[in-house]
C-alpha atoms as a PDB file:
ATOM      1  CA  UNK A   1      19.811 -92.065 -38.677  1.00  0.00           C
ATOM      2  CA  UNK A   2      23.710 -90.756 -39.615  1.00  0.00           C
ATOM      3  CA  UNK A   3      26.854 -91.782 -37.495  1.00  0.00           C
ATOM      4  CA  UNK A   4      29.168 -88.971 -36.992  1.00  0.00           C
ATOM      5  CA  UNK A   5      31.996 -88.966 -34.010  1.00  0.00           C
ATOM      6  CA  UNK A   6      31.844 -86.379 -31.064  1.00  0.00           C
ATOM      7  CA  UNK A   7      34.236 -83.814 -31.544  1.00  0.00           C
ATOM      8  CA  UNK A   8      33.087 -81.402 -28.872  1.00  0.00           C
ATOM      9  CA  UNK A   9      31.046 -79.862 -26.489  1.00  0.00           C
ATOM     10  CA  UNK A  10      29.260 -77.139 -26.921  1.00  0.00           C
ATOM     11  CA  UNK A  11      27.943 -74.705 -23.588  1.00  0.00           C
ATOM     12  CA  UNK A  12      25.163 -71.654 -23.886  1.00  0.00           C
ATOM     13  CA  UNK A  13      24.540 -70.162 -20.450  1.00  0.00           C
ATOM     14  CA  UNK A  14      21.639 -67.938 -21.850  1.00  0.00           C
ATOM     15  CA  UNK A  15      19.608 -70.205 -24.803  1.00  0.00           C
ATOM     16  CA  UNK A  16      15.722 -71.166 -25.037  1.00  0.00           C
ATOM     17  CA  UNK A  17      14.426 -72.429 -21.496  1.00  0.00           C
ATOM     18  CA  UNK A  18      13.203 -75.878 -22.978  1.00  0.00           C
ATOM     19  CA  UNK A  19      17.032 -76.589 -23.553  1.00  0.00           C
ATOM     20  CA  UNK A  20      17.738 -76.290 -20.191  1.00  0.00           C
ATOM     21  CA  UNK A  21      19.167 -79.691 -18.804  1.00  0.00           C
ATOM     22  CA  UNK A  22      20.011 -80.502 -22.334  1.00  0.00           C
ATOM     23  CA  UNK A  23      24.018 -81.611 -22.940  1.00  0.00           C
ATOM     24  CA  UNK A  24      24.822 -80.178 -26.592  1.00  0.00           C
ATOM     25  CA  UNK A  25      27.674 -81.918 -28.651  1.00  0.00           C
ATOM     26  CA  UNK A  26      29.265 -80.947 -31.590  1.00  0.00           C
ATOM     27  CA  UNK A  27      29.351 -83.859 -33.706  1.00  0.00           C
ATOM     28  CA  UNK A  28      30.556 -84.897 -37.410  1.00  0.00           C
ATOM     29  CA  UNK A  29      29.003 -87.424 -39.696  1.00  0.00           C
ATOM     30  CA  UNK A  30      30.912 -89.540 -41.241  1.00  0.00           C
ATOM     31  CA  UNK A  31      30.724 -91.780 -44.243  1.00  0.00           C
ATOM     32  CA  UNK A  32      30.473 -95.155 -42.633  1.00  0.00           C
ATOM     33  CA  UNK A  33      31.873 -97.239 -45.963  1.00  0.00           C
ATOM     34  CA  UNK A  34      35.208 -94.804 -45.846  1.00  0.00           C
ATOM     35  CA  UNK A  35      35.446 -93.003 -42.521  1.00  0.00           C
ATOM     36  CA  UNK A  36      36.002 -89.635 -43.834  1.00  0.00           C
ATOM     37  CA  UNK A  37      33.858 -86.750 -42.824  1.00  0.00           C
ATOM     38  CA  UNK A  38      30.249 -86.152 -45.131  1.00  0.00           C
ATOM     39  CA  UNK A  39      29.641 -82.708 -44.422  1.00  0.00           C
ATOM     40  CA  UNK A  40      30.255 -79.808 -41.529  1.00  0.00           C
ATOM     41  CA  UNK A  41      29.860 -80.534 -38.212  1.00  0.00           C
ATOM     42  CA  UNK A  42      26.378 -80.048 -36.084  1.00  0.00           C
ATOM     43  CA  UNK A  43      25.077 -79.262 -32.868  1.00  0.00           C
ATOM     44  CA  UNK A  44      23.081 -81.872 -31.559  1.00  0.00           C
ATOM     45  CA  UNK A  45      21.464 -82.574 -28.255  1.00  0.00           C
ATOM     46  CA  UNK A  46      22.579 -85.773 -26.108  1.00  0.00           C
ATOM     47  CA  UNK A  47      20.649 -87.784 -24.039  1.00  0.00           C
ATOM     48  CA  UNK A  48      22.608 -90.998 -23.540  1.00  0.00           C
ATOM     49  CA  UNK A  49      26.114 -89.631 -21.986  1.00  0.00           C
ATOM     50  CA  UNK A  50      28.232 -89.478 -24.933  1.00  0.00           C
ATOM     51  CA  UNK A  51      31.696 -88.046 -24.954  1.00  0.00           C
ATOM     52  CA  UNK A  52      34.161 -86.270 -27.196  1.00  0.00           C
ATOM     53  CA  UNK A  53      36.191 -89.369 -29.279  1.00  0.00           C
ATOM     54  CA  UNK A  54      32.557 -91.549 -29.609  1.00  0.00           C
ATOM     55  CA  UNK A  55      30.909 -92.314 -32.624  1.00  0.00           C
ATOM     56  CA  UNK A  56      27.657 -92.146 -32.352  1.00  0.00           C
ATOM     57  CA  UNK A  57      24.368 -92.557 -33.875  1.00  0.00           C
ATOM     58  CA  UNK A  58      22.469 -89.082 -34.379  1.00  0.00           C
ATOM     59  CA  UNK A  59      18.333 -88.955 -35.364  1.00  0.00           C
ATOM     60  CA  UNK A  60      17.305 -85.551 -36.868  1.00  0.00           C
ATOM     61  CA  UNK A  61      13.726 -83.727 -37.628  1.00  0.00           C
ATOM     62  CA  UNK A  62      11.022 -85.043 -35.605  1.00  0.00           C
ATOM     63  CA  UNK A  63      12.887 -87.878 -34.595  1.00  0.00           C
ATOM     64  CA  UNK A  64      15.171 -85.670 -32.994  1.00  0.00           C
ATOM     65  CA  UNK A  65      12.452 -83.977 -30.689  1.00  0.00           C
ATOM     66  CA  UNK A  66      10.721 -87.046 -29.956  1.00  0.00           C
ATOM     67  CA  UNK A  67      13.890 -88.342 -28.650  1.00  0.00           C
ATOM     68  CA  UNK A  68      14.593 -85.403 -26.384  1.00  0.00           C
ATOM     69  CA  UNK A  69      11.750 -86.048 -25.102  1.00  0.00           C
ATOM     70  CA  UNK A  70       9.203 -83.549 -26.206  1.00  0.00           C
ATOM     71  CA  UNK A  71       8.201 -82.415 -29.797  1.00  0.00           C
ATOM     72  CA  UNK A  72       7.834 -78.722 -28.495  1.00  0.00           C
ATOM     73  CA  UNK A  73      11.791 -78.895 -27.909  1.00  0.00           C
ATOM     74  CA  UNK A  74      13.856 -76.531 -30.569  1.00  0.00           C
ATOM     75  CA  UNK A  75      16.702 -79.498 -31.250  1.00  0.00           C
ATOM     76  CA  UNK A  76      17.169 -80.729 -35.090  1.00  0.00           C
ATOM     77  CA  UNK A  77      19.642 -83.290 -33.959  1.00  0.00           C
ATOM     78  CA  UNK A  78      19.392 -85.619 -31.240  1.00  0.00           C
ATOM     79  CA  UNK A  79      22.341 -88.474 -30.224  1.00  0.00           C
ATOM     80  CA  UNK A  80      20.301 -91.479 -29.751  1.00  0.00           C
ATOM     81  CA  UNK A  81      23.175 -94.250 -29.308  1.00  0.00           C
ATOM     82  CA  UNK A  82      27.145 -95.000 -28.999  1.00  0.00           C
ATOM     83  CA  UNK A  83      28.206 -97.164 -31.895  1.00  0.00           C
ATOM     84  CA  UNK A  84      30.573-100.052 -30.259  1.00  0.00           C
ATOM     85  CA  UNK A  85      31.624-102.029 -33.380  1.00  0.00           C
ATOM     86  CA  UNK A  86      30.571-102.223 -37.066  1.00  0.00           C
ATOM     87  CA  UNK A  87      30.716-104.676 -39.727  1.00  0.00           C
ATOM     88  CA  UNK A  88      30.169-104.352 -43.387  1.00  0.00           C
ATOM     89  CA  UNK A  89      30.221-106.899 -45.984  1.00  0.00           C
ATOM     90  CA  UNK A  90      32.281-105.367 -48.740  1.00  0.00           C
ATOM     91  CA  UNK A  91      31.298-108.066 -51.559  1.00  0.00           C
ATOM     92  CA  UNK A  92      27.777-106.915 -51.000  1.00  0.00           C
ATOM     93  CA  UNK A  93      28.476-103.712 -52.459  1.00  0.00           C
ATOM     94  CA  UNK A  94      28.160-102.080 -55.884  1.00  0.00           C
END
């Protein structure tokens, strides 16, 4: 599981018919111990509701399709929950 933050939508009137229904964000993971972005951003499918300004927890791989709902399902990103708070215990780490 990554946490990244919703910084879009993304809309495809004409894409693969198992999709159909699906909500697609575009979201970018973020380094949880500094807040600044890991990597580019990706297109993953939502299932909860989330909306551009969340952070969110996103499941990839086979996790990702089992999520959506069906393992047939062409997704490699899935967002799986909306992050309300964190904590993190600074004198724990190296």
């Amino acid at each position: 599981m990554k946490v990244a933050k919703v910084i879009g939508n993304i809309w495809a009137t004409r894409k693969e018919e198992k999709l159909a229904g699906l909500k697609l964000l575009l979201v970018q993971p973020v380094d949880v111990l500094t807040g600044k972005a890991e990597r580019v951003p990706i297109v993953a499918a939502d299932i909860i509701g989330a909306g551009v300004g969340e952070t969110v927890l996103v499941v990839s791989g086979s996790s990702a399709r089992s999520a959506a709902g069906d393992m047939s399902i062409p997704v490699d990103a899935t967002v799986v929950g909306i992050v309300d708070d964190q904590e993190i215990d600074r004198s724990a780490l190296p």
